[in-house]
C-alpha atoms as a PDB file:
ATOM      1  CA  UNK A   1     -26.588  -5.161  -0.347  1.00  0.00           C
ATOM      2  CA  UNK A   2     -25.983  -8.890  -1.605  1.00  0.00           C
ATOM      3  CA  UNK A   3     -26.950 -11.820  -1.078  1.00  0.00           C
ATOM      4  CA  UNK A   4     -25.236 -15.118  -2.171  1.00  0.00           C
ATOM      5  CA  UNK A   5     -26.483 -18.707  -2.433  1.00  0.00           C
ATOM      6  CA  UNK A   6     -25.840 -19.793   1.315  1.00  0.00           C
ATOM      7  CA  UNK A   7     -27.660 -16.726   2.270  1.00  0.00           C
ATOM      8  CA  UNK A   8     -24.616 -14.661   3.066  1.00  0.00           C
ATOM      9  CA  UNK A   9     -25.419 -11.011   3.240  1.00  0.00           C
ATOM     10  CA  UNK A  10     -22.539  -8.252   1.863  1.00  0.00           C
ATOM     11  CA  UNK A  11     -22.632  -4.482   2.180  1.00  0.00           C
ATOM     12  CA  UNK A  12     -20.726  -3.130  -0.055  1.00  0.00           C
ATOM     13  CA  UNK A  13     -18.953   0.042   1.588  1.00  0.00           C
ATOM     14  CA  UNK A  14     -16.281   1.193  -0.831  1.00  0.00           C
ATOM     15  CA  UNK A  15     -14.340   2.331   2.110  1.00  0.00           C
ATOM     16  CA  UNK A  16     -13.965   6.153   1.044  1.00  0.00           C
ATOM     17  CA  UNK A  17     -15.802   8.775   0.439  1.00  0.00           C
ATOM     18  CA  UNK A  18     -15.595  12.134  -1.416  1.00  0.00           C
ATOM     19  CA  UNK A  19     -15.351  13.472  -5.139  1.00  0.00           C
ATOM     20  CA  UNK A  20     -13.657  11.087  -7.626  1.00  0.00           C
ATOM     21  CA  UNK A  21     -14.694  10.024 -11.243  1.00  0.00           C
ATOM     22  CA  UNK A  22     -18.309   9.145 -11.327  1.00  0.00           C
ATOM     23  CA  UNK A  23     -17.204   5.809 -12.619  1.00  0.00           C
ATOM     24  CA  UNK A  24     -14.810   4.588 -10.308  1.00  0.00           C
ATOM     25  CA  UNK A  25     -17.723   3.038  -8.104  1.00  0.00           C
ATOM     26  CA  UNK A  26     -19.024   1.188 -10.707  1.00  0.00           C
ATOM     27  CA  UNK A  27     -16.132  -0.418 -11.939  1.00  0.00           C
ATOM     28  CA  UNK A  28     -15.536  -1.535  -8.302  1.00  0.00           C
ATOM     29  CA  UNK A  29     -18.794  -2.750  -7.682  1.00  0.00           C
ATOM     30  CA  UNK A  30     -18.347  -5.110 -11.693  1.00  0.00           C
ATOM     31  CA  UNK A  31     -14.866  -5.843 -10.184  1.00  0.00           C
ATOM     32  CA  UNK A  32     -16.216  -6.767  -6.896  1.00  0.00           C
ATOM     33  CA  UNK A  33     -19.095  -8.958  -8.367  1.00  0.00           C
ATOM     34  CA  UNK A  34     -17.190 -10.481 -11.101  1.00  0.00           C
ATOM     35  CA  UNK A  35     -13.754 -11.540  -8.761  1.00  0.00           C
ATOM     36  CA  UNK A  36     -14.953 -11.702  -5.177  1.00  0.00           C
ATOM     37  CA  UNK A  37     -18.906 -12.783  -5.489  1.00  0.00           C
ATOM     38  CA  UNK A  38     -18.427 -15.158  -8.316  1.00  0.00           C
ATOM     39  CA  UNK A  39     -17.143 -17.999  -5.854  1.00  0.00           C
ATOM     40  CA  UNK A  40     -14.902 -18.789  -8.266  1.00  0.00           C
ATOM     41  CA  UNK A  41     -13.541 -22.171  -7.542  1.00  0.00           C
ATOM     42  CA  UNK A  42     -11.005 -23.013  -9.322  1.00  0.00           C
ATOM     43  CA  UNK A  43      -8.046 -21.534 -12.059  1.00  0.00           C
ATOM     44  CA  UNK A  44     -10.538 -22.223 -14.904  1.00  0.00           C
ATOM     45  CA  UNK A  45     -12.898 -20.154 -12.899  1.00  0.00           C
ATOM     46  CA  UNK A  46     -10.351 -17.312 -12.759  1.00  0.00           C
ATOM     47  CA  UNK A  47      -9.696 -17.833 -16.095  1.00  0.00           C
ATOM     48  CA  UNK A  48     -12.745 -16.958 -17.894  1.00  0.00           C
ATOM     49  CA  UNK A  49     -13.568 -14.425 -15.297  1.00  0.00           C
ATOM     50  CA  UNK A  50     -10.034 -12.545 -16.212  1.00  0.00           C
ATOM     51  CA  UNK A  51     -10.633 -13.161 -20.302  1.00  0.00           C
ATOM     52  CA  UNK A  52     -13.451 -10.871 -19.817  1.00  0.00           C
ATOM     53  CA  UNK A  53     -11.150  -7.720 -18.307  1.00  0.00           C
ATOM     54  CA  UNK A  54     -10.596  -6.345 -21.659  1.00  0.00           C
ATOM     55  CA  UNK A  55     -14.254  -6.085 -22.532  1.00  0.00           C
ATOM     56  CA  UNK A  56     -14.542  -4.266 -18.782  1.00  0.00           C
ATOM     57  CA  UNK A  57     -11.600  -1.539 -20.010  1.00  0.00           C
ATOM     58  CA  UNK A  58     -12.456  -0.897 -23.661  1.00  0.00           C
ATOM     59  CA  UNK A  59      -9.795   1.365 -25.650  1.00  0.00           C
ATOM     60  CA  UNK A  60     -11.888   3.750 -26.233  1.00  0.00           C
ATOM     61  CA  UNK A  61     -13.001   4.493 -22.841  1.00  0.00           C
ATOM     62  CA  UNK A  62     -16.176   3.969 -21.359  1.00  0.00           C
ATOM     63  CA  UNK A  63     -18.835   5.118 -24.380  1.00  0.00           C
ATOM     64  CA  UNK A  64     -22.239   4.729 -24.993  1.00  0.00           C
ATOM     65  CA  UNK A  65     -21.274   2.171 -27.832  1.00  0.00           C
ATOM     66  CA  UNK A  66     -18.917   0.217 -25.610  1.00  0.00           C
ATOM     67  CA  UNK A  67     -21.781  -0.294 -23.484  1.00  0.00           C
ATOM     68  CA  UNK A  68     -24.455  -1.900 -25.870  1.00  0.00           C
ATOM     69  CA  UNK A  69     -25.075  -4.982 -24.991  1.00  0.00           C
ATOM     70  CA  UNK A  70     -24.682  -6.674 -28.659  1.00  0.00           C
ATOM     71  CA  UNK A  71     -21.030  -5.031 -29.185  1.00  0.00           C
ATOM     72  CA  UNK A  72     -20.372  -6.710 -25.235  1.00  0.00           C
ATOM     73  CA  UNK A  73     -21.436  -9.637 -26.205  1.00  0.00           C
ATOM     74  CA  UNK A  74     -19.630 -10.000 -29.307  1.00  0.00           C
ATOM     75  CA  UNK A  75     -16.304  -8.761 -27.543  1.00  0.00           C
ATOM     76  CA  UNK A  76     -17.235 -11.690 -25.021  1.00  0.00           C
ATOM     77  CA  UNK A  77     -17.999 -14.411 -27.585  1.00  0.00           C
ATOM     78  CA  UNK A  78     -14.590 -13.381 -29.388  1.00  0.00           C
ATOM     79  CA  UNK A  79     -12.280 -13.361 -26.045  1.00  0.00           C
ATOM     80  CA  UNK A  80     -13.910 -16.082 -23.976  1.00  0.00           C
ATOM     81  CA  UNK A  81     -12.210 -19.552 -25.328  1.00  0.00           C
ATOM     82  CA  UNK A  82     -13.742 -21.770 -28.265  1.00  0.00           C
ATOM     83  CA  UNK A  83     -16.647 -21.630 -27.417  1.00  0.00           C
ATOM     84  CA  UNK A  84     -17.617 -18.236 -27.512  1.00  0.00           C
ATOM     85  CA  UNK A  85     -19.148 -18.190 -24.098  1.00  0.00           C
ATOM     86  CA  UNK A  86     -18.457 -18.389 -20.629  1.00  0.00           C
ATOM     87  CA  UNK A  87     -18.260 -22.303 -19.634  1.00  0.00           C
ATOM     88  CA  UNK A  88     -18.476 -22.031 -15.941  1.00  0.00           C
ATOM     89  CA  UNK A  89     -22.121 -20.904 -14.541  1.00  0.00           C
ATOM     90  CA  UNK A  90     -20.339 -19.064 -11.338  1.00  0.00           C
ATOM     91  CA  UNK A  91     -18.777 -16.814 -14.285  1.00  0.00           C
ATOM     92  CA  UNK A  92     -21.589 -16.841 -16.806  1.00  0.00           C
ATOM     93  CA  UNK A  93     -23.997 -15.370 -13.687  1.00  0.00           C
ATOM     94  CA  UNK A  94     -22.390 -13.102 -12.608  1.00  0.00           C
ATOM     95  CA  UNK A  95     -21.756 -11.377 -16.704  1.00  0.00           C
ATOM     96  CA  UNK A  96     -25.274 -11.089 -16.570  1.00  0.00           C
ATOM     97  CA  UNK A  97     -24.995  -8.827 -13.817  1.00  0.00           C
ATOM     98  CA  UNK A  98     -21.750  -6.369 -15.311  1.00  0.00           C
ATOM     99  CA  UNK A  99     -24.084  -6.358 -18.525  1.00  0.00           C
ATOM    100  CA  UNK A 100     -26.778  -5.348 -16.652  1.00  0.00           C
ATOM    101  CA  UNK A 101     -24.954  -2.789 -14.729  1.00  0.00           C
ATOM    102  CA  UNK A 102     -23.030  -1.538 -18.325  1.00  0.00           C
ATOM    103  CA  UNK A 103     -27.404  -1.729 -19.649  1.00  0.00           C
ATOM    104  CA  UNK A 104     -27.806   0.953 -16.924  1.00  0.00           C
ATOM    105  CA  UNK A 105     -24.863   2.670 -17.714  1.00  0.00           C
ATOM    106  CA  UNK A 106     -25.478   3.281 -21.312  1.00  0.00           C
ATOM    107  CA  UNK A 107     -29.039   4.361 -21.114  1.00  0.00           C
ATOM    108  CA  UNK A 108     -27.689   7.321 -18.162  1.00  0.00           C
ATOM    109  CA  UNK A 109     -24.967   7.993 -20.810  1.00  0.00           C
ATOM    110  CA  UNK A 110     -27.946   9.187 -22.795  1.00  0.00           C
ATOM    111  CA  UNK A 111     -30.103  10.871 -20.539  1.00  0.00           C
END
């Protein structure tokens, strides 16, 4: 369940059920988050939010390293404009969520 700024409530249903790769929810969920919760408003919005695809679908595949939250943030701060980061707070938000999810990720990786 989320909840936005005007107090909107979401439940997320993925719409299907049964056995598929035990990543596919999770990359909904960061798609979801990052492209329809972000309220982005506007095509810079979209912008930064689609420079940071890549760093969602590294080559590699979804590793341990790929999930460490100093290689993410360098593969951010290399693909997000000039600047390094993400300019728009709707976008910067919700990365802090995907690395938080991708924080999760890699320490079940381990276990």
């Amino acid at each position: 369940i989320m909840v936005d700024t005007h107090d909107n409530h979401f439940l997320i249903d993925f719409g299907k059920t049964g056995l598929g790769h035990y990543l596919e929810d999770l990359t909904y969920l960061e798609s979801f988050i990052l492209f329809s919760y972000a309220e982005l408003r506007d095509d810079t919005d979209l912008g930064e939010a689609l420079d940071l695809v890549p760093i969602l679908a590294p080559r590699d595949g979804f590793v341990a390293d790929s999930c460490d939250e100093g290689i993410f943030e360098h593969l951010a701060a290399s693909g997000a404009g000039e600047e390094g980061t993400c300019r728009s707070p709707r976008v910067k938000a919700t990365w802090l969520v995907v690395k938080r999810l991708r924080a999760h990720l890699r320490r079940s990786m381990h276990e």
